[in-house]
N, C-alpha and C. Protein backbone atom coordinates (compact mmCIF):
# COMPACT_ATOMS: atom_id res chain seq x y z
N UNK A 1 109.42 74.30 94.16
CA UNK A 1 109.65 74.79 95.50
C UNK A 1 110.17 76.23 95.41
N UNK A 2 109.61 77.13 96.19
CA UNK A 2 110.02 78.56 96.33
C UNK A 2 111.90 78.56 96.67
N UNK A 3 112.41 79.65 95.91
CA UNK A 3 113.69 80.03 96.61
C UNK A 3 113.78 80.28 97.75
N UNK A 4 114.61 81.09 98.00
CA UNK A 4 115.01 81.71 99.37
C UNK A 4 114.55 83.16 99.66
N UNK A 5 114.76 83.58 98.51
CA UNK A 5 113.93 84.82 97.95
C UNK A 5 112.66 85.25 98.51
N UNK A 6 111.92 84.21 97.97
CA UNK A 6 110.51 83.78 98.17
C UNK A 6 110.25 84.02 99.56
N UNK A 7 110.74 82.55 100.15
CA UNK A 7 110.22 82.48 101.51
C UNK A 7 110.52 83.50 102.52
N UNK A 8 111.57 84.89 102.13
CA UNK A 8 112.62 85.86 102.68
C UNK A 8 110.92 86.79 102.55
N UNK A 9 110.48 86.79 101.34
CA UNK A 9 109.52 88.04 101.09
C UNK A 9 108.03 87.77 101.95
N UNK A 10 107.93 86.44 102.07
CA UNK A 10 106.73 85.88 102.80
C UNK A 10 106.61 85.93 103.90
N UNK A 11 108.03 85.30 104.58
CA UNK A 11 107.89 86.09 106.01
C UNK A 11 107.74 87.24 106.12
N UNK A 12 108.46 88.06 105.66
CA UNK A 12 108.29 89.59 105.98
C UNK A 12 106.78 90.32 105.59
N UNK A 13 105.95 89.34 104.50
CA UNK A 13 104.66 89.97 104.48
C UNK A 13 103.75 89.60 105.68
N UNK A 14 104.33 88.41 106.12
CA UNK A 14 103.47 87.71 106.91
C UNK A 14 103.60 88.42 108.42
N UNK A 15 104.68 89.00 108.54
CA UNK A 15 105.47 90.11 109.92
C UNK A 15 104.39 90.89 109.84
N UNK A 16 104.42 91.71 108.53
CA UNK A 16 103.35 92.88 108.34
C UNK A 16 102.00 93.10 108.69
N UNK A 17 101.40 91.72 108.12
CA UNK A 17 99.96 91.29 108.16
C UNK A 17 99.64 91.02 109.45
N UNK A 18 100.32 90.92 110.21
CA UNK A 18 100.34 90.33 112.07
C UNK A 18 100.66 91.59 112.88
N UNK A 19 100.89 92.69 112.32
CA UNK A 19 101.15 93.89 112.94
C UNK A 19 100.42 94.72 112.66
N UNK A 20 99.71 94.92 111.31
CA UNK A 20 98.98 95.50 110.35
C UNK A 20 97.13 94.87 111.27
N UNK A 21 96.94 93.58 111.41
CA UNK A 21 96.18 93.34 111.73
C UNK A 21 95.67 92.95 112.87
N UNK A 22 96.67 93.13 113.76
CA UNK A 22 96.87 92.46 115.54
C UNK A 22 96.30 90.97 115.86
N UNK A 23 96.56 90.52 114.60
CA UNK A 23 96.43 89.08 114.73
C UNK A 23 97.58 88.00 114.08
N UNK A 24 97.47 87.16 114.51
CA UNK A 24 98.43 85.84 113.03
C UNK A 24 97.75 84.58 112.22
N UNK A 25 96.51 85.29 112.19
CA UNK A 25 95.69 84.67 111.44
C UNK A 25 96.33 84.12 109.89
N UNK A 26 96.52 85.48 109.32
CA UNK A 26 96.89 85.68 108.18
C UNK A 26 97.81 85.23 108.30
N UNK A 27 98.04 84.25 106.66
CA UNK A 27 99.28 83.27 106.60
C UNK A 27 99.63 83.70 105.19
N UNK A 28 100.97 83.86 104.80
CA UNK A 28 101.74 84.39 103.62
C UNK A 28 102.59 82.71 103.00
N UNK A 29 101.93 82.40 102.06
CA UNK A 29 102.28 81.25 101.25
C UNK A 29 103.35 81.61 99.79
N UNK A 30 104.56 81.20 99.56
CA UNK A 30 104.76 81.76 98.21
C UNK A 30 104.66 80.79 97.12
N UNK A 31 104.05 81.25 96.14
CA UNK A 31 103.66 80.10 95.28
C UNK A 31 103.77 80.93 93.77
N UNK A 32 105.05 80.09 93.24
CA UNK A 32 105.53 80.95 91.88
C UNK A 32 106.07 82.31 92.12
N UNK A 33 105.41 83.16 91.16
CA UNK A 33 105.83 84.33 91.43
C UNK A 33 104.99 85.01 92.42
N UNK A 34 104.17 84.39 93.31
CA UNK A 34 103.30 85.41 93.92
C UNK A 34 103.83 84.80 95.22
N UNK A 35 102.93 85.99 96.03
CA UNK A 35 102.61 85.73 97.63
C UNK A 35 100.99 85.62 98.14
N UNK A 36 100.78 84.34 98.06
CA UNK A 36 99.35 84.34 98.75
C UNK A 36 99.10 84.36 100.31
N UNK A 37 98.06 85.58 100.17
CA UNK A 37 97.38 85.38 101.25
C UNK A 37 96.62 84.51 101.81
N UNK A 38 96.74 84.02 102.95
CA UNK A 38 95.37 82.94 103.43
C UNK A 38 95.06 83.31 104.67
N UNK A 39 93.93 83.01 105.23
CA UNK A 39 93.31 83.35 106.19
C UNK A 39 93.21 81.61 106.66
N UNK A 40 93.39 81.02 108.07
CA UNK A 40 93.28 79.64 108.85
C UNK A 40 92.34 80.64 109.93
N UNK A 41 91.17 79.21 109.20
CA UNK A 41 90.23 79.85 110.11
C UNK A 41 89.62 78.33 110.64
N UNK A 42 89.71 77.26 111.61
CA UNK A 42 89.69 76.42 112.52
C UNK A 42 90.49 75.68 110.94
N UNK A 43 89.65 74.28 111.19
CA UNK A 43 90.72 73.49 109.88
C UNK A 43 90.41 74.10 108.73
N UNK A 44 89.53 75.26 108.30
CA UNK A 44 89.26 75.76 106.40
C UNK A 44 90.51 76.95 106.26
N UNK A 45 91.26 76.77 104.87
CA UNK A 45 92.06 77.88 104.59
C UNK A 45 91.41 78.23 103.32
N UNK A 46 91.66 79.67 103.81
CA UNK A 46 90.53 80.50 102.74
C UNK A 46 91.97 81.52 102.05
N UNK A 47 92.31 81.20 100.50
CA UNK A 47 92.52 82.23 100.03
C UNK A 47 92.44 83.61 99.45
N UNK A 48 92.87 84.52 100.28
CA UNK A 48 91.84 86.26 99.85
C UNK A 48 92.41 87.07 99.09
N UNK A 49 94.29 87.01 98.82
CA UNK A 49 94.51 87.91 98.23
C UNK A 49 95.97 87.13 97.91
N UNK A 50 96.82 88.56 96.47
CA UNK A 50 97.92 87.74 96.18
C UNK A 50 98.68 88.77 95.80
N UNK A 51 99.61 88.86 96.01
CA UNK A 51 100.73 89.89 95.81
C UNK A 51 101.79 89.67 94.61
N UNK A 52 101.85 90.10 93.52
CA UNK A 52 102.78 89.81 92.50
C UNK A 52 103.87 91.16 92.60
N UNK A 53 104.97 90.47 92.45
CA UNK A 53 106.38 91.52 92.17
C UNK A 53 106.31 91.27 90.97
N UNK A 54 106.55 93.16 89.94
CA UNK A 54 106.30 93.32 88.96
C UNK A 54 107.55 93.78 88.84
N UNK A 55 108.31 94.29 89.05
CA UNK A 55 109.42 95.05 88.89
C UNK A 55 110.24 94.40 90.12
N UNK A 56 111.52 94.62 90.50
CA UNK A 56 112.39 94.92 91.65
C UNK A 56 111.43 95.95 93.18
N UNK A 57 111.17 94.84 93.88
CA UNK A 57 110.35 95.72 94.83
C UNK A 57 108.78 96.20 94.60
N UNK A 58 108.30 96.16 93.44
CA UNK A 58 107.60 96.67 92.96
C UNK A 58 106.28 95.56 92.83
N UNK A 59 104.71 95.58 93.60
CA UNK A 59 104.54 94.59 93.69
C UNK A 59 103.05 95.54 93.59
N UNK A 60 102.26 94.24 92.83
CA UNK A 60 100.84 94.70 92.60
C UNK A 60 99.45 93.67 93.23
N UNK A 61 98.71 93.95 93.86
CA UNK A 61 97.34 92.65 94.32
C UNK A 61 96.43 92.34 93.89
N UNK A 62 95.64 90.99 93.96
CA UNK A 62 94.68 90.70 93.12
C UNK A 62 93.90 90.27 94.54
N UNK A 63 92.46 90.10 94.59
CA UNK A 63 91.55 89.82 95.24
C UNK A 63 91.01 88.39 94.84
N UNK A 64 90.74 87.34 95.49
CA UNK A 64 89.99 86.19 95.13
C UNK A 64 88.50 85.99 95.36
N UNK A 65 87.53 86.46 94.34
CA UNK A 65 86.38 86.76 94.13
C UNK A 65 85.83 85.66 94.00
N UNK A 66 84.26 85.28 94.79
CA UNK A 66 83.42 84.42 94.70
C UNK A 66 83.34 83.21 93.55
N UNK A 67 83.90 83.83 92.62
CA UNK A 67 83.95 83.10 91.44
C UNK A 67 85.14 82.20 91.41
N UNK A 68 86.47 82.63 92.30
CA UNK A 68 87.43 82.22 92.11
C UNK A 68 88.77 82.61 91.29
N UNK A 69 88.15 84.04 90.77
CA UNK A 69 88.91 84.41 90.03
C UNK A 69 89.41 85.08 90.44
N UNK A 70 90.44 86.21 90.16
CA UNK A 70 91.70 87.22 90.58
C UNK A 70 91.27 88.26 89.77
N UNK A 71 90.76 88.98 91.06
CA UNK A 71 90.59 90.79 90.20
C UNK A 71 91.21 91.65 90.88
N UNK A 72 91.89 92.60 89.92
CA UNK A 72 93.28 93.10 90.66
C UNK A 72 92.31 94.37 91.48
N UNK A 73 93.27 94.54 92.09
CA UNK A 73 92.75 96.13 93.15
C UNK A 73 93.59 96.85 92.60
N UNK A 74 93.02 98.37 93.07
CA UNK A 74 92.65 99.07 92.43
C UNK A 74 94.48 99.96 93.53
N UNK A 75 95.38 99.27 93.38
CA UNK A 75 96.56 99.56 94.02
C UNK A 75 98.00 98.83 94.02
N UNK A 76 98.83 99.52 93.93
CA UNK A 76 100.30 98.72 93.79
C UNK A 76 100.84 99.80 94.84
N UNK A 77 102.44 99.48 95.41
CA UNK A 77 103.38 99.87 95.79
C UNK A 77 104.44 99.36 95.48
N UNK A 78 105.13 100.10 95.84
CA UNK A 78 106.81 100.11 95.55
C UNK A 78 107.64 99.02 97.10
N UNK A 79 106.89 98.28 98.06
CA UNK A 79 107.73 97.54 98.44
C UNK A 79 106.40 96.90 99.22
N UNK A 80 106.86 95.75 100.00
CA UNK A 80 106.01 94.71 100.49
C UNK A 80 105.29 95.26 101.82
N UNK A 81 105.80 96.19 102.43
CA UNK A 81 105.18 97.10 103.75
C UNK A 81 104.02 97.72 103.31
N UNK A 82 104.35 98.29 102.09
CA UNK A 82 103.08 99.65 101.37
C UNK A 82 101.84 98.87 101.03
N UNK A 83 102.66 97.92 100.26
CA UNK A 83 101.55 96.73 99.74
C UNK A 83 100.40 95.89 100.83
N UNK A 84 101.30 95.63 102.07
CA UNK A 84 100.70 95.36 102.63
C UNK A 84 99.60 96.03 103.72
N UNK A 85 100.25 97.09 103.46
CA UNK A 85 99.36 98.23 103.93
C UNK A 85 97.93 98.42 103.21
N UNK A 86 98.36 98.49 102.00
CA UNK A 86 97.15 98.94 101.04
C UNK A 86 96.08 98.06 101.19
N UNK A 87 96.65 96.37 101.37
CA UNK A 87 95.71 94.98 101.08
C UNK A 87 94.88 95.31 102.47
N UNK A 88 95.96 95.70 103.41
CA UNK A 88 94.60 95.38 104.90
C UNK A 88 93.48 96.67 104.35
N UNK A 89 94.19 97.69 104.38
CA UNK A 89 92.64 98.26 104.19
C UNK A 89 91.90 98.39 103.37
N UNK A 90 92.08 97.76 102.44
CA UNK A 90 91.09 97.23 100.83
C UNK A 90 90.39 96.45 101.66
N UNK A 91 91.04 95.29 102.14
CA UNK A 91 90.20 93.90 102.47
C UNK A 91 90.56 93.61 103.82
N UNK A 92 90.47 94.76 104.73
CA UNK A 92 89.97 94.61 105.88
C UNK A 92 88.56 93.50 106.47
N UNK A 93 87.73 93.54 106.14
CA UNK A 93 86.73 92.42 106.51
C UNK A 93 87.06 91.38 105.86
N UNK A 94 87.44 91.13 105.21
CA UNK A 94 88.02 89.33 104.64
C UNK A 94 89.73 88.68 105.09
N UNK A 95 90.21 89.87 106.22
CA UNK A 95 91.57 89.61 107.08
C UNK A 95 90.83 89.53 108.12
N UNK A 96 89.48 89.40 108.45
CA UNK A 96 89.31 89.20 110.07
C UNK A 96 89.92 88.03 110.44
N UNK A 97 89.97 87.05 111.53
CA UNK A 97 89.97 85.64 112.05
C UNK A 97 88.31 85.34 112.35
């Protein structure tokens, strides 16, 4: 089960992603060390992206590719706002609803 930590950083990505995207589609899951993205789209949840803290604040994304696998993008920031900044407009068409 996630800390407090966790669920502290998820909401706040999940704030982002709902402001960032003018929707609340996007759902922020924390699982281990990451923050997954998911998209609820009627009953299917589709995972698109994942946010790892590498450092203090310091957090890098991976993309979930057809295959299923995690290929990082081509971007990090220094806190969960930037990050989340960067993810919508990388993967703007896979944050639609």
């Amino acid at each position: 089960m996630p800390g407090p930590p966790a669920r502290t950083n998820a909401a706040e990505l999940q704030r982002h992603l709902a402001g960032l995207t003018g929707h609340t589609a996007a759902h922020v899951k924390p699982y281990g060390k990451h923050l997954l993205i998911q998209m609820h789209r009627g009953d299917s949840i589709d995972t698109v992206a994942r946010l790892t803290e590498v450092a203090h604040g310091k957090y890098i994304a991976a993309f979930r590719s057809h295959t299923g696998r995690w290929e990082p993008l081509p971007a990090s920031a220094d806190s969960i706002r930037k990050t989340a900044e960067l993810v919508t407009t990388l993967l703007a068409p896979y944050l639609e609803p």
